[in-house]
Structure formats: structure tokens, C-alpha cells
Protein backbone atom coordinates (compact mmCIF):
# COMPACT_ATOMS: atom_id res chain seq x y z
CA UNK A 1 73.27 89.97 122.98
CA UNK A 2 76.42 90.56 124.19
CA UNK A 3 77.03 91.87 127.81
CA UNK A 4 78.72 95.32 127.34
CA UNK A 5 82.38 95.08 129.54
CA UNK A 6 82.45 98.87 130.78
CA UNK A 7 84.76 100.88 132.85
CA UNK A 8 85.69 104.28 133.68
CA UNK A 9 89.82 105.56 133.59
CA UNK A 10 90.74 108.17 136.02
CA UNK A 11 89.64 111.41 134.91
CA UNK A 12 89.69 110.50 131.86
CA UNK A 13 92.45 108.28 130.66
CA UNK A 14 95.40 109.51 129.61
CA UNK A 15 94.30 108.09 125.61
CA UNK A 16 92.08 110.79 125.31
CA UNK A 17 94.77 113.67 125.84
CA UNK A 18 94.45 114.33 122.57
CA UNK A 19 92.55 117.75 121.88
CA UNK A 20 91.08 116.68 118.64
CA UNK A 21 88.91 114.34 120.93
CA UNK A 22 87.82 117.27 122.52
CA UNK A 23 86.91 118.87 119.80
CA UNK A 24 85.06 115.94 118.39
CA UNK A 25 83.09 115.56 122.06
CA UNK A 26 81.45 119.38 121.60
CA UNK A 27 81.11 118.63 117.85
CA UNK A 28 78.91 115.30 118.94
CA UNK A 29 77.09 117.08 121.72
CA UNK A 30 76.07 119.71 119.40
CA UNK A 31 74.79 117.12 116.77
CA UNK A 32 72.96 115.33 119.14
CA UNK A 33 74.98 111.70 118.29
CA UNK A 34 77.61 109.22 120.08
CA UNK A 35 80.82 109.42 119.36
CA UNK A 36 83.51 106.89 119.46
CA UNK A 37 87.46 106.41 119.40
CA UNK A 38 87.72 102.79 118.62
CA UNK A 39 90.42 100.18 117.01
CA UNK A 40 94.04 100.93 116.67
CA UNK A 41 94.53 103.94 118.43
CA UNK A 42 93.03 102.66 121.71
CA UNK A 43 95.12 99.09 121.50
CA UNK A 44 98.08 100.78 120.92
CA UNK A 45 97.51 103.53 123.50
CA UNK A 46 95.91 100.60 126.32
CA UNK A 47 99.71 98.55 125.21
CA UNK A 48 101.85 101.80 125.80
CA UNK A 49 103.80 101.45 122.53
CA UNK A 50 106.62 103.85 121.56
CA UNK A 51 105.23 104.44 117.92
CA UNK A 52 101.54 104.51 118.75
CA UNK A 53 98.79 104.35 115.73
CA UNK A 54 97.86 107.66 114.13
CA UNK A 55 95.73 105.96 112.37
CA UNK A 56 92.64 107.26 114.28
CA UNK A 57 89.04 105.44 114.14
CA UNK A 58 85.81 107.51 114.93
CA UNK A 59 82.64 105.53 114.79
CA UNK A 60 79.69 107.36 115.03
CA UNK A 61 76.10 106.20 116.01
CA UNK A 62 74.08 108.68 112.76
CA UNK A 63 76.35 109.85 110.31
CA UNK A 64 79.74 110.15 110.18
CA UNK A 65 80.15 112.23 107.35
CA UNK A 66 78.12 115.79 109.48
CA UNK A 67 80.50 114.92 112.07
CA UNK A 68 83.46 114.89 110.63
CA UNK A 69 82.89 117.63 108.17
CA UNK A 70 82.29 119.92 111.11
CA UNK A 71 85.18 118.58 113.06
CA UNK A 72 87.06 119.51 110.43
CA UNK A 73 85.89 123.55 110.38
CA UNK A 74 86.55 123.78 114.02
CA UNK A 75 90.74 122.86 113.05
CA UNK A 76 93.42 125.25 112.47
CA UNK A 77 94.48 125.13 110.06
CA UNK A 78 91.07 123.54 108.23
CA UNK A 79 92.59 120.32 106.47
CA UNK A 80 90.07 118.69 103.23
CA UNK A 81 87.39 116.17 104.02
CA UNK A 82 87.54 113.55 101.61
CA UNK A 83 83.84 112.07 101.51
CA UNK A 84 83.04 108.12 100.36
CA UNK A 85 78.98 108.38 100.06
CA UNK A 86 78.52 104.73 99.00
CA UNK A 87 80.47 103.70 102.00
CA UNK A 88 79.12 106.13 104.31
CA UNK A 89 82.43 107.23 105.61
CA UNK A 90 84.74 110.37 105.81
CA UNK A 91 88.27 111.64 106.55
CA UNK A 92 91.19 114.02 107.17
CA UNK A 93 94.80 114.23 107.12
CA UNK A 94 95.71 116.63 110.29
CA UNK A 95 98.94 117.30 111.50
CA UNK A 96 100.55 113.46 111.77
CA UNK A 97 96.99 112.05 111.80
CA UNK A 98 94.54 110.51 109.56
CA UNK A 99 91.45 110.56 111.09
CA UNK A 100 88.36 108.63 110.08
CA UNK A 101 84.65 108.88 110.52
CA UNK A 102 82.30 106.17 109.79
CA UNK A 103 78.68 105.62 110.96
CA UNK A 104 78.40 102.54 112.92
CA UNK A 105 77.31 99.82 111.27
CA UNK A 106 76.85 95.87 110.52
CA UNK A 107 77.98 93.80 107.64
CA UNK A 108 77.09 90.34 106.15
CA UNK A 109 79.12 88.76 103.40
CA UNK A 110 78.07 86.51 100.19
CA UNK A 111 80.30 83.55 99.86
CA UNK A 112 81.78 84.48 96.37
CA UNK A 113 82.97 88.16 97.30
CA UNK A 114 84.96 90.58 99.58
CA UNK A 115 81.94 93.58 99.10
CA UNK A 116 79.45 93.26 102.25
CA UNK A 117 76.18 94.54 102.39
CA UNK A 118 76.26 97.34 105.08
CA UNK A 119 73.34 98.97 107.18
CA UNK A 120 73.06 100.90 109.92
CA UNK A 121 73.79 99.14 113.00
CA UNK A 122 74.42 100.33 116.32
CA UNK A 123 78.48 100.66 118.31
CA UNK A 124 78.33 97.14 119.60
CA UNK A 125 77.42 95.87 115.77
CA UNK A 126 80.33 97.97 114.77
CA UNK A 127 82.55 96.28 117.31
CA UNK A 128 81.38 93.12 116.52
CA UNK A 129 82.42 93.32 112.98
CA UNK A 130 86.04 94.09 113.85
CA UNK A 131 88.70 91.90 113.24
CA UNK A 132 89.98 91.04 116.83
CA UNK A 133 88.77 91.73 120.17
CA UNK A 134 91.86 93.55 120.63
CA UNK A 135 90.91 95.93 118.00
CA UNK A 136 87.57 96.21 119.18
CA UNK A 137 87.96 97.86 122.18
CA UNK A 138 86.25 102.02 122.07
CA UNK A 139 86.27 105.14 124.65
CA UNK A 140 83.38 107.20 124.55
CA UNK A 141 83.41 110.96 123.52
CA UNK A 142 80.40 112.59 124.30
CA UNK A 143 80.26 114.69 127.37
CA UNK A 144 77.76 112.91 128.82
CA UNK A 145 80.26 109.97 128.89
CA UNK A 146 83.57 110.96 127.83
CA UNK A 147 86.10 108.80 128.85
CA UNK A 148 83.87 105.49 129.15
CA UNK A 149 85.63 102.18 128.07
CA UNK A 150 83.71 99.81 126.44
CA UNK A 151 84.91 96.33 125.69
CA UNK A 152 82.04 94.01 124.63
CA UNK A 153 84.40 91.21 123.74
CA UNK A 154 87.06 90.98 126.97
CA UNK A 155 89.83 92.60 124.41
CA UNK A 156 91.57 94.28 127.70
CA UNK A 157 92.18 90.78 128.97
CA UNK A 158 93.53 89.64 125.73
CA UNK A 159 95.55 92.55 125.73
CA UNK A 160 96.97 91.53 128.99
CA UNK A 161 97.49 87.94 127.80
CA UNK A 162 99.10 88.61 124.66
CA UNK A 163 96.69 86.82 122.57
CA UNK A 164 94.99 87.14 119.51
CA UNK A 165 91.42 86.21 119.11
CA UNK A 166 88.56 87.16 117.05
CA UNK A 167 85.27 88.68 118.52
CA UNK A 168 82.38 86.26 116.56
CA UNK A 169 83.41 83.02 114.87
CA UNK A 170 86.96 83.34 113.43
CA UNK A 171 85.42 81.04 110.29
CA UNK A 172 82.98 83.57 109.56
CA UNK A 173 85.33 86.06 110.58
CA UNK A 174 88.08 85.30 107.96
CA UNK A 175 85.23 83.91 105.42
CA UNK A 176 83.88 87.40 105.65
CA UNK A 177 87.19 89.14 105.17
CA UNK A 178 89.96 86.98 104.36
CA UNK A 179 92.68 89.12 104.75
CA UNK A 180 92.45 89.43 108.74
CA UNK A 181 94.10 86.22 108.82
CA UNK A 182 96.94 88.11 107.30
CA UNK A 183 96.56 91.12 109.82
CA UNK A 184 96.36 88.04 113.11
CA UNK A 185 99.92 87.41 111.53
CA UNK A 186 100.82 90.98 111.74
CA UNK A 187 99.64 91.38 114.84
CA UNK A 188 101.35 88.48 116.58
CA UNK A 189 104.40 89.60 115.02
CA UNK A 190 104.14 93.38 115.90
CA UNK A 191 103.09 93.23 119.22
CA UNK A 192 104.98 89.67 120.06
CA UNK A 193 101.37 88.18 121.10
CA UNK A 194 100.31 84.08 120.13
CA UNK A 195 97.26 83.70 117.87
CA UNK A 196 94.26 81.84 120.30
CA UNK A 197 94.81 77.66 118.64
CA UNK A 198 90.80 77.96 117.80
CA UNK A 199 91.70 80.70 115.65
CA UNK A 200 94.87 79.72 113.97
CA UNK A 201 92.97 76.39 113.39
CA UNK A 202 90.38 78.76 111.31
CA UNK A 203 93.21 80.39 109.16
CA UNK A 204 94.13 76.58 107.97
CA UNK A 205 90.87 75.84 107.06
CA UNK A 206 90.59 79.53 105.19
CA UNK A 207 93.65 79.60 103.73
CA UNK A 208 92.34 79.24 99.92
CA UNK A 209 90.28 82.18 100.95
CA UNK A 210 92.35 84.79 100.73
CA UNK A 211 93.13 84.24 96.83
CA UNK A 212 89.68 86.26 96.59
CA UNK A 213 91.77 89.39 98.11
CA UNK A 214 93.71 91.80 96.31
CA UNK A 215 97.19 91.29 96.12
CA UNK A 216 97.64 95.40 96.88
CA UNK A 217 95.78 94.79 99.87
CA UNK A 218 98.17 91.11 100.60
CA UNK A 219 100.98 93.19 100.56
CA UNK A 220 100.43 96.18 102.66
CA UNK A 221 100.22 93.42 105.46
CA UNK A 222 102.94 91.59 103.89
CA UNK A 223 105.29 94.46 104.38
CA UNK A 224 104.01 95.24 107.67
CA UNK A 225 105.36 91.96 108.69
CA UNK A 226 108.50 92.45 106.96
CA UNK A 227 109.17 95.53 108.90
CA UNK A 228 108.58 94.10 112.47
CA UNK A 229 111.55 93.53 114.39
CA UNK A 230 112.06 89.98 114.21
CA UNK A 231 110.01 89.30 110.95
CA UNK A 232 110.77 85.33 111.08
CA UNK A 233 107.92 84.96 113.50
CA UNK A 234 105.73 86.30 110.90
CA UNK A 235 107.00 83.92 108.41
CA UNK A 236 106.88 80.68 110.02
CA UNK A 237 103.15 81.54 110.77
CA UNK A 238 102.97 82.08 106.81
CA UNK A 239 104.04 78.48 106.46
CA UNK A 240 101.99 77.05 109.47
CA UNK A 241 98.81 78.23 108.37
CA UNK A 242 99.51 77.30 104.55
CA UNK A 243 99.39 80.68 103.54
CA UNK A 244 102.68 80.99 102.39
CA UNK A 245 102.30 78.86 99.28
CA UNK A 246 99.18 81.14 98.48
CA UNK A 247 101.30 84.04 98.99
CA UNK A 248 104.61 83.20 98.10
CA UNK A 249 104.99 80.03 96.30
CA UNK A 250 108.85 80.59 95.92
CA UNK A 251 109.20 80.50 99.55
CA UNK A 252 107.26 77.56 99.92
CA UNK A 253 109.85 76.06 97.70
CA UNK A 254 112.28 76.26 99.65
CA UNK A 255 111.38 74.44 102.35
CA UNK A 256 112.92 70.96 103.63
CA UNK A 257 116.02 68.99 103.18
CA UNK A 258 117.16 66.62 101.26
CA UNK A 259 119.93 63.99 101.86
CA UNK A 260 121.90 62.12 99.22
CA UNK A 261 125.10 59.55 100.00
CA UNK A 262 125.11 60.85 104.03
CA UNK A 263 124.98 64.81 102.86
CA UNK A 264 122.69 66.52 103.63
CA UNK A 265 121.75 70.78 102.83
CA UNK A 266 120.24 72.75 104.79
CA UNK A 267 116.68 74.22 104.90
CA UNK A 268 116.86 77.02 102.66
CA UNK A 269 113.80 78.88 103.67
CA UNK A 270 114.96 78.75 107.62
CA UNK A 271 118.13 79.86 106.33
CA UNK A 272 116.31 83.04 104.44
CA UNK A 273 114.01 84.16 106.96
CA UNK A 274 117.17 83.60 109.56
CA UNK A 275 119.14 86.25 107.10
CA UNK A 276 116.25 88.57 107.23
CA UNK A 277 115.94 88.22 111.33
CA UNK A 278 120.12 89.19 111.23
CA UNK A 279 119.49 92.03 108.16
CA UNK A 280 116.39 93.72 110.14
CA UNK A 281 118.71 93.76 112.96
CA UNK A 282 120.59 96.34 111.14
CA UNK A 283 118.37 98.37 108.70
CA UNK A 284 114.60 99.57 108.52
CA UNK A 285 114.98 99.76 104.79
CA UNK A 286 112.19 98.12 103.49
CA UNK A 287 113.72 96.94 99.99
CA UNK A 288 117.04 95.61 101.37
CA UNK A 289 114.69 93.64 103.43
CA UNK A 290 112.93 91.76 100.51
CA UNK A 291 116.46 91.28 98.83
CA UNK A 292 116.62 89.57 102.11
CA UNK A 293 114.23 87.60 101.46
CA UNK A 294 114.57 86.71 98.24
CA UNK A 295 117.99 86.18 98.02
CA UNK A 296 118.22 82.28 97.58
CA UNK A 297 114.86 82.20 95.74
CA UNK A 298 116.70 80.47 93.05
CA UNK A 299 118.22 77.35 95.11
CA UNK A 300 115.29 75.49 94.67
CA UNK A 301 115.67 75.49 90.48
CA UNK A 302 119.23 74.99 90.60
CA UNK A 303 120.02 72.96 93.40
CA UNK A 304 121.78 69.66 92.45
CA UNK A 305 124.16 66.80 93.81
CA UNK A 306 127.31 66.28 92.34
CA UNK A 307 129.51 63.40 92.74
CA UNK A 308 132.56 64.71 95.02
CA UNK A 309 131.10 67.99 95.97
CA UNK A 310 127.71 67.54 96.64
CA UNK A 311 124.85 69.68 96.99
CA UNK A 312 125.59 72.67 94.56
CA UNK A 313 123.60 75.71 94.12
CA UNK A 314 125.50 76.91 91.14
CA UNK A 315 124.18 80.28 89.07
CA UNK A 316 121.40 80.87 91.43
CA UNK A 317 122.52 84.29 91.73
CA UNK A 318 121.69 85.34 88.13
CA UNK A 319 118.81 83.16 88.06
CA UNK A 320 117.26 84.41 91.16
CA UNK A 321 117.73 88.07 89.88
CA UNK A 322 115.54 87.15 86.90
CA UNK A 323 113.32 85.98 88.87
CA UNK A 324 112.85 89.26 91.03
CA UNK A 325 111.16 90.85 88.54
CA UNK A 326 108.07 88.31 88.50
CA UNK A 327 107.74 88.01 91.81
CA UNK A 328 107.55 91.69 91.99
CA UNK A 329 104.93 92.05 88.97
CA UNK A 330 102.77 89.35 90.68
CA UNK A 331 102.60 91.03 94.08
CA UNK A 332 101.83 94.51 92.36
CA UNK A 333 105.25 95.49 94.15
CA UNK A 334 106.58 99.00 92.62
CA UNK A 335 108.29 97.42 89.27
CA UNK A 336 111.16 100.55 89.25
CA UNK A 337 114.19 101.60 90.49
CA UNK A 338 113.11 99.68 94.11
CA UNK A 339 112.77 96.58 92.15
CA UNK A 340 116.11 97.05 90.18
CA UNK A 341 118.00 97.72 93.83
CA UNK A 342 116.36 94.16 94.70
CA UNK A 343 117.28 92.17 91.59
CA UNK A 344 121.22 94.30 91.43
CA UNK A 345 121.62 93.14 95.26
CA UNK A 346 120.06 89.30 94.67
CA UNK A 347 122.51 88.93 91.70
CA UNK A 348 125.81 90.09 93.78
CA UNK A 349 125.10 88.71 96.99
CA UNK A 350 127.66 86.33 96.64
CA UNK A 351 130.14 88.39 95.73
CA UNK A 352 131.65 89.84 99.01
CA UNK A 353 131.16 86.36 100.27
CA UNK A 354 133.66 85.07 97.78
CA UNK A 355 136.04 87.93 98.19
CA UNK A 356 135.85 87.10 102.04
CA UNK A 357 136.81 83.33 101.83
CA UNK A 358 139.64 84.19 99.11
CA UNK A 359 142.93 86.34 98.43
CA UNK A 360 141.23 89.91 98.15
CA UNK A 361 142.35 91.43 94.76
CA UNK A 362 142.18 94.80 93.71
CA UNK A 363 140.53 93.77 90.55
CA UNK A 364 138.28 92.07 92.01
CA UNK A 365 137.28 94.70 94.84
CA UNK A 366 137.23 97.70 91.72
CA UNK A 367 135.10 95.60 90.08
CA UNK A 368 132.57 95.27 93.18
CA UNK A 369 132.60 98.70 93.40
CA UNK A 370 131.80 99.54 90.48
CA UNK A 371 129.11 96.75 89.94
CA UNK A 372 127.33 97.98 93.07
CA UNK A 373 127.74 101.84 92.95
CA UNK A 374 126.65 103.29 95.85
CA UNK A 375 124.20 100.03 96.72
CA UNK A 376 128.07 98.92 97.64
CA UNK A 377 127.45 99.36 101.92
CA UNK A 378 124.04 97.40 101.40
CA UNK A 379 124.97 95.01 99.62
CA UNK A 380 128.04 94.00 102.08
CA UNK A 381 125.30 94.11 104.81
CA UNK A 382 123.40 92.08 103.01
CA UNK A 383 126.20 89.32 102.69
CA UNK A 384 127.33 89.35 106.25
CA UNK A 385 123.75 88.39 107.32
CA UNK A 386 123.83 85.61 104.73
CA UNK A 387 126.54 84.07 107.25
CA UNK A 388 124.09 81.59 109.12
CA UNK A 389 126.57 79.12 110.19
CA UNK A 390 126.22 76.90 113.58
CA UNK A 391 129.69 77.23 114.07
CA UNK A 392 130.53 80.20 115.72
CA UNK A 393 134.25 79.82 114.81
CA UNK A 394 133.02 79.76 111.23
CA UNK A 395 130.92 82.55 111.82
CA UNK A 396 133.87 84.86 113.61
CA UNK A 397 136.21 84.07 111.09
CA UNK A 398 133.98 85.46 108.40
CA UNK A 399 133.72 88.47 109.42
CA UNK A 400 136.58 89.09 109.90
CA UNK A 401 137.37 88.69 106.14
CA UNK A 402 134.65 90.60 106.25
CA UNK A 403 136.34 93.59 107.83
CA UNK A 404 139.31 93.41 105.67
CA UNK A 405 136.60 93.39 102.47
CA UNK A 406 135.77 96.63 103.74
CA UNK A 407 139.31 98.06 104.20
CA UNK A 408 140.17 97.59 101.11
CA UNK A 409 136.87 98.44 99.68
CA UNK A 410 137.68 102.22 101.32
CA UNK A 411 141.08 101.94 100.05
CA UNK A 412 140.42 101.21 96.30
CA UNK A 413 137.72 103.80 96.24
CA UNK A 414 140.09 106.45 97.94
CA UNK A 415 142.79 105.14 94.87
CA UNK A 416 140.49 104.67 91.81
CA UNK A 417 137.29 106.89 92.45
CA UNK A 418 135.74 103.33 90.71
CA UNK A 419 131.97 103.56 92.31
CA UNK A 420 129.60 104.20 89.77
CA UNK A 421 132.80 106.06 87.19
CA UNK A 422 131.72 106.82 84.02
CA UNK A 423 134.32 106.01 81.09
CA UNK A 424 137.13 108.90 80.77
CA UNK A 425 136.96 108.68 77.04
CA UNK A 426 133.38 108.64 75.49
CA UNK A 427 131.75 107.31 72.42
CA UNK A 428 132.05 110.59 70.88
CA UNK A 429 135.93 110.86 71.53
CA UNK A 430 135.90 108.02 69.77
CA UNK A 431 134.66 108.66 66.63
CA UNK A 432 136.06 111.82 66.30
CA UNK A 433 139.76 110.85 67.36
CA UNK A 434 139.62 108.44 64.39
CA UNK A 435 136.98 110.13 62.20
CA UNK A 436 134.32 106.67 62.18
CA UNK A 437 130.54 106.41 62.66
CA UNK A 438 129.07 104.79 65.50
CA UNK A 439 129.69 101.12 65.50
CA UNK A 440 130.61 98.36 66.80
CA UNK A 441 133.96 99.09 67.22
CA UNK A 442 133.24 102.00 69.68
CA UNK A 443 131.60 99.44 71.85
CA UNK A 444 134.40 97.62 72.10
CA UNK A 445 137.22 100.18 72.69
CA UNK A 446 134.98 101.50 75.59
CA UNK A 447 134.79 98.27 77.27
CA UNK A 448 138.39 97.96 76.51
CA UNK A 449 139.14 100.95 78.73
CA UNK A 450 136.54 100.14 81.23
CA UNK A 451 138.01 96.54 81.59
CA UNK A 452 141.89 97.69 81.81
CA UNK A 453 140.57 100.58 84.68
CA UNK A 454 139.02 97.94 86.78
CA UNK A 455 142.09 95.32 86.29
CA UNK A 456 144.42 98.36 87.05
CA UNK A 457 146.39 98.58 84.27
CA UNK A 458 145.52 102.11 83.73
CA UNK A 459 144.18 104.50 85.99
CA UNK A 460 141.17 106.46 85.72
CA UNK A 461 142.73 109.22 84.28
CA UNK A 462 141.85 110.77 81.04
CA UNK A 463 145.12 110.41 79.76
CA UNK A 464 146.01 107.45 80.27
CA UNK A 465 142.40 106.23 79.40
CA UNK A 466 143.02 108.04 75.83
CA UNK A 467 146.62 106.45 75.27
CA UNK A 468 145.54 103.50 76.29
CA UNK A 469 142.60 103.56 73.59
CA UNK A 470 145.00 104.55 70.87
CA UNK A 471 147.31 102.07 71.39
CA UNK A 472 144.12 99.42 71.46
CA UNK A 473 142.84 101.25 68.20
CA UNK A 474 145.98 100.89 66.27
CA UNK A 475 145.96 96.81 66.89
CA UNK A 476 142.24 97.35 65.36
CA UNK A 477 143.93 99.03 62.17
CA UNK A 478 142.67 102.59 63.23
CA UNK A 479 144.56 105.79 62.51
CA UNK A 480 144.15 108.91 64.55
CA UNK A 481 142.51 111.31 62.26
CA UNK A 482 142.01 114.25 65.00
CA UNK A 483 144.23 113.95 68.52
CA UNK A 484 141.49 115.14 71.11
CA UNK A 485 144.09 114.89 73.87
CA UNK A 486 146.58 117.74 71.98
CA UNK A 487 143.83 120.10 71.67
CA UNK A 488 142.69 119.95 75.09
CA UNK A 489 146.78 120.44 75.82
CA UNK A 490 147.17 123.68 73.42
CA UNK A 491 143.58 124.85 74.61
CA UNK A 492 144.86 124.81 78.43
């Protein structure tokens, strides 16, 4: 049996200011069971973070359910219990809080599946059947020892030495559950701690494992990763421990050089997580962070060598937008507008890029603009990250292009009003200015006057958008049959 690592904070520590734990100390008292805070909360709390867990973890030695339903009575105002009888657990949203109650227990796991069989057990089972001694660490709440610490598994020391390590066996540990080997990568790239070698060793050998878990469940840990603040670390773990071609078989792709007549490309996948370090520097939107990410996905299938140019990458914009989509369906990511913001950015990313490194046009800036609508900001952050260079010079002088991309980006729009404009003259001007059905031909006046806005010939003005359609109409053989644009004259 383990040798319970107890300790007593001042008076009591300052973890427990909370008065919900107060609340839950009387309720425990009066219910005649021990009550625990345990997991996330109290690592977060012990580590001091900014943007601590309110994610909160009561374990209680009886049921969990009693407690928690009469928790939730003495609250103002009373928030809904929402009761899971088959796993013996409860909770509450309250204020900024999600609170939740389970009875302590132990688990064992058959070989073939991620459903344990559960039984009563006692706190130090419970503990034992956490993920990482880090998250195993509890503070009593029962008046007769509110306030104790209890840390069967030496988690406060880990804490203190940034490491991650598992409280039993970490092969039975990620055998059991494989996607903790997922959370030791979130956690080491969170909290900036080094998975224990015995451990990360145990991920290799588990890696197939985790094909047994949900991907909904993959990706909630996925993301978590993706948001940290320097979300390469996470990454390169991916890769280390094999995981990554489980996960993300794309990325895996990408990885390694290859060198033909003396030339040699570089490692796309340290390239891509490098542009996700430099665009998580800027943003904490998830979504531009995957575009991030997935950016280049494409090099692998187009990637060639070329006499006299050599190593070409050529289309992989288009082709790694169609790819989006699958990679999307496959990870159960949210296949709407989120995805569509992903697959508009991966298909333009090389578009400010070009405009950066050539004469900037004011075609060619109109038609950014109006090809990335208001996604226009993002997707230029998105291409100044993609500037990985070793040469600082190199680097410097691109954004600097990069500035002047901008200027006249604000210019045009100021001029043109181009950003997401919808066509002066519609389909139904159309066929009544010249008395036709829908057709073909309506199609192609209307990208006639979208195509002679963006290349400046004509402004986006109604006017000149309607004169310029009749003139295009009579080359057609059309004849003006009702003039739209004298109406609206006598009518004003």
C-alpha cells in the first residue's frame, strides 16, 4: 500500500478560498462522508497559473450524487444537477465553474476496450487511477480535516521539477486509457514541464493504442495543444512518440528532406509547426491556427524536381484546400463555415506572398480583397508567419513588402469598396434590360462586370457597371428591350 504523503497549509491554503468548498465541507459533515478537491484545480492552484482550472473535481468516499445534489440546494442561485447513474457521478455549471462529484472509486480495464469496470474503492484508489501524479494530488474538505494535503504519489515534487510522470505503471496506465498519453503531451506543453524518459518510453510502445479512442475525444487534446503558447513543443512530441502518424498522417508526411543534384528542400513539417509557433504568437484564434497547420499539407503530393529550378511545390495551394475538408471529416472537426475559413485561407496563402516579392498591382490587390472578404487581415497574418527564412536579411526584407501589401490593401479598399462587393447589376437587371430568361448568357455578363471592376476598368458604380454591360451585351447581339438605368433616372 502506498504511504500517504500528507501535509497541512497555513490556515488553510489559500486553494481552498473558494466558498463553494465551504459549502461542500458542512454539506459532507452533515452526510457523514469525506470529501475531496482533487486533480486540476489543485495542480493549477499548487503552480500559481494566471488562468487556473474551473474545471473542479470532488471525489467523495459514499456517493457523490447526495452530495452534490445537496450542494447544489444550498447555491444561490440553485443551478441543475445533471445525474450519470451508471457512472455514479454528478454535476453543475455555477457561476464560471463546472463542478463534479464522483464517488471514489477503482477501475480495471479489458485489453480490447476503453469501458472499465468500476467499484467502490476508497480516495487513495481514486488517486491511483489518475493519470499523473501531478493530477493526483487532493485537499481535504471535511471539518474534521479541512485543508489537509494529501499526495500519495510525490506529485508536489514533480510539480516542483517540472516533470510528468504517471502514478502506477505508465504501460498499464496508457493501456488502460490510451488517451493520457495525449493529455502527458498537453501537459508538457501547457505547463512547459518534460515527460519522465520511463514514461515517454511507454507512449512508444502504446502508440497503436490510442486508435481504440475516439477521435472527439483525440481532438479536444489535440486542440488543447494547438492553443498553448508555443504549440511546436507539442508537436515534435507527436512525432517522437509515433503518434503523429496515428493522428495525423499528413503531417507525418511531411517530414524529412530530400536532396537531388546538390539541392536540397527543406523539412516541411519543421517549417509548419515553425509557422504555427510565429502565427500563435499573434492570435488565440483557434481555426487560423489549424490553417497554420495545414497550410503546406499538400507539398508532400506535389513536390517535384525540375531540371533548372529544382524542388517545386507547384498547385499545392488548391490541392491542399481540397484536402482540408478530409482531414476535417476524419477528425470529427466542425465540417462548416470554420472548416470553409480553413480551406479559403490554405488555398490563398500564397497570395500576399507573391504580391510581396513582385510589382504590387491594383488588380491584383482588388482581387485579394475580394477573394478573401473580411478573412483579408488573417489571411496576411497568416502569410507573414509563413516567412521562415534563416536569413534574417531575407526575412526583413519581406516584410517590408509586406507593409506596403498592406498600404495598398487600405488604399484600394478606401477606392473600390472591393471586400466581399456584390455585383452592381444583378441577374435580374439582366434579363429584364434585354427581356431573356435565365441563361447562360447572364452568367457571363455578370462575370464580365465583376472581372472589369477588379481589373479597374470600371468602377464599382452602378452606372458604369450597367454601361459597361450594355456595351458587352451588344457584342453578344443583345438589344436593350427595357433601360433599367433611365427609369431609376426619371424615378429620382
Amino acid at each position: 500500500m502506498t504511504q500517504k504523503n500528507t501535509l497541512t497549509f497555513p490556515s488553510p491554503s489559500p486553494c481552498l478560498n473558494l466558498p463553494l468548498f465551504r459549502i461542500i465541507s458542512d454539506v459532507s459533515k452533515k452526510l457523514n462522508v469525506q470529501a475531496y478537491v482533487v486533480g486540476g484545480f489543485v495542480r493549477d492552484c499548487l503552480l500559481k497559473r494566471d488562468n487556473p482550472s474551473m474545471d473542479i473535481d470532488i471525489v467523495v468516499v459514499g456517493k457523490g450524487i447526495k452530495v452534490a445534489r445537496e450542494t447544489a440546494s444550498k447555491l444561490t442561485p440553485r443551478p441543475k444537477v445533471s445525474i450519470f447513474r451508471n457512472f455514479g457521478t454528478a454535476m453543475f455549471h455555477y457561476k464560471n465553474m463546472e463542478i463534479d462529484f464522483v464517488g471514489a472509486r477503482k477501475e480495471s480495464y479489458r485489453k480490447d476496450s476503453r469501458k472499465p469496470v468500476v467499484e467502490d474503492g476508497s480516495l487513495e484508489d481514486d488517486q491511483k487511477r489518475r493519470d499523473f501524479t501531478i493530477n493526483a494530488m487532493a485537499f481535504a474538505l471535511h471539518p474534521d480535516s479541512y485543508g489537509q494535503f494529501i499526495d500519495p504519489f510525490n506529485g508536489m515534487k514533480d510539480l516542483k521539477n517540472k516533470i510528468i510522470r504517471t502514478p502506477l505503471d505508465p504501460d498499464i496506465t496508457f493501456s488502460d486509457d490510451p488517451l493520457r498519453m495525449l493529455r502527458a503531451i498537453r501537459f508538457a506543453t501547457q505547463l512547459h514541464f518534460r515527460i519522465a524518459p520511463d514514461v515517454f518510453k511507454a507512449m512508444k510502445r502504446n502508440h497503436e493504442r490510442i486508435r481504440i479512442v475516439s477521435m472527439e475525444r483525440i481532438v479536444i487534446e489535440l486542440n488543447k495543444i494547438m492553443m498553448a503558447d508555443k504549440p511546436s513543443t507539442g508537436f515534435l512530441l507527436l512525432d517522437k512518440s509515433e503518434l503523429l502518424k496515428e493522428i495525423l498522417p499528413e503531417l507525418d508526411a511531411m517530414k524529412g528532406v530530400e536532396t537531388r543534384k546538390g539541392i536540397q528542400h527543406k523539412d516541411v513539417f519543421l517549417h509548419t509547426i515553425q509557422v504555427l509557433d510565429n502565427i500563435s504568437r499573434k492570435t488565440d484564434n483557434l481555426w487560423l491556427r489549424w490553417a497554420a497547420l495545414l497550410h503546406d499539407v499538400a507539398k508532400p503530393e506535389t513536390k517535384k524536381f525540375i531540371q533548372g529550378q529544382g524542388w517545386t511545390f507547384h498547385g499545392h495551394d488548391y490541392i491542399g484546400s481540397k484536402i482540408v475538408p478530409k482531414i476535417f471529416r476524419r477528425l470529427k472537426l466542425p465540417m462548416n463555415d470554420r472548416m470553409k475559413y480553413v480551406q479559403k485561407l490554405v488555398a490563398l496563402h500564397l497570395r500576399p506572398i507573391a504580391l510581396a516579392t513582385n510589382e504590387v498591382t491594383d488588380s491584383a490587390v482588388r482581387r485579394l480583397l475580394f477573394e478573401a472578404g473580411d478573412d483579408i487581415e488573417d489571411l496576411m497574418s497568416l502569410s507573414e508567419a509563413d516567412i521562415t527564412s534563416k536569413n534574417e536579411k531575407k526575412v526583413k526584407r519581406h516584410l517590408e513588402n509586406f507593409k506596403i501589401v498592406r498600404e495598398k490593401i487600405r488604399t484600394i479598399e478606401e477606392k473600390d469598396a472591393v471586400r466581399n462587393f456584390q455585383p452592381p447589376v444583378t441577374g435580374e437587371d439582366i434579363m429584364k434590360t434585354f427581356d431573356i430568361p435565365p441563361s447562360k448568357t447572364i452568367g457571363v455578363l455578370k462575370d464580365a462586370i465583376k472581372e472589369a471592376i477588379l481589373e479597374g476598368t470600371i468602377r464599382n458604380d452602378r452606372k458604369e457597371a450597367y454601361l459597361f454591360m450594355i456595351e458587352q451585351a451588344g457584342k453578344m447581339g443583345l438589344e436593350v428591350k427595357n433601360n433599367l438605368l433611365e427609369n431609376e433616372t426619371e424615378t429620382t
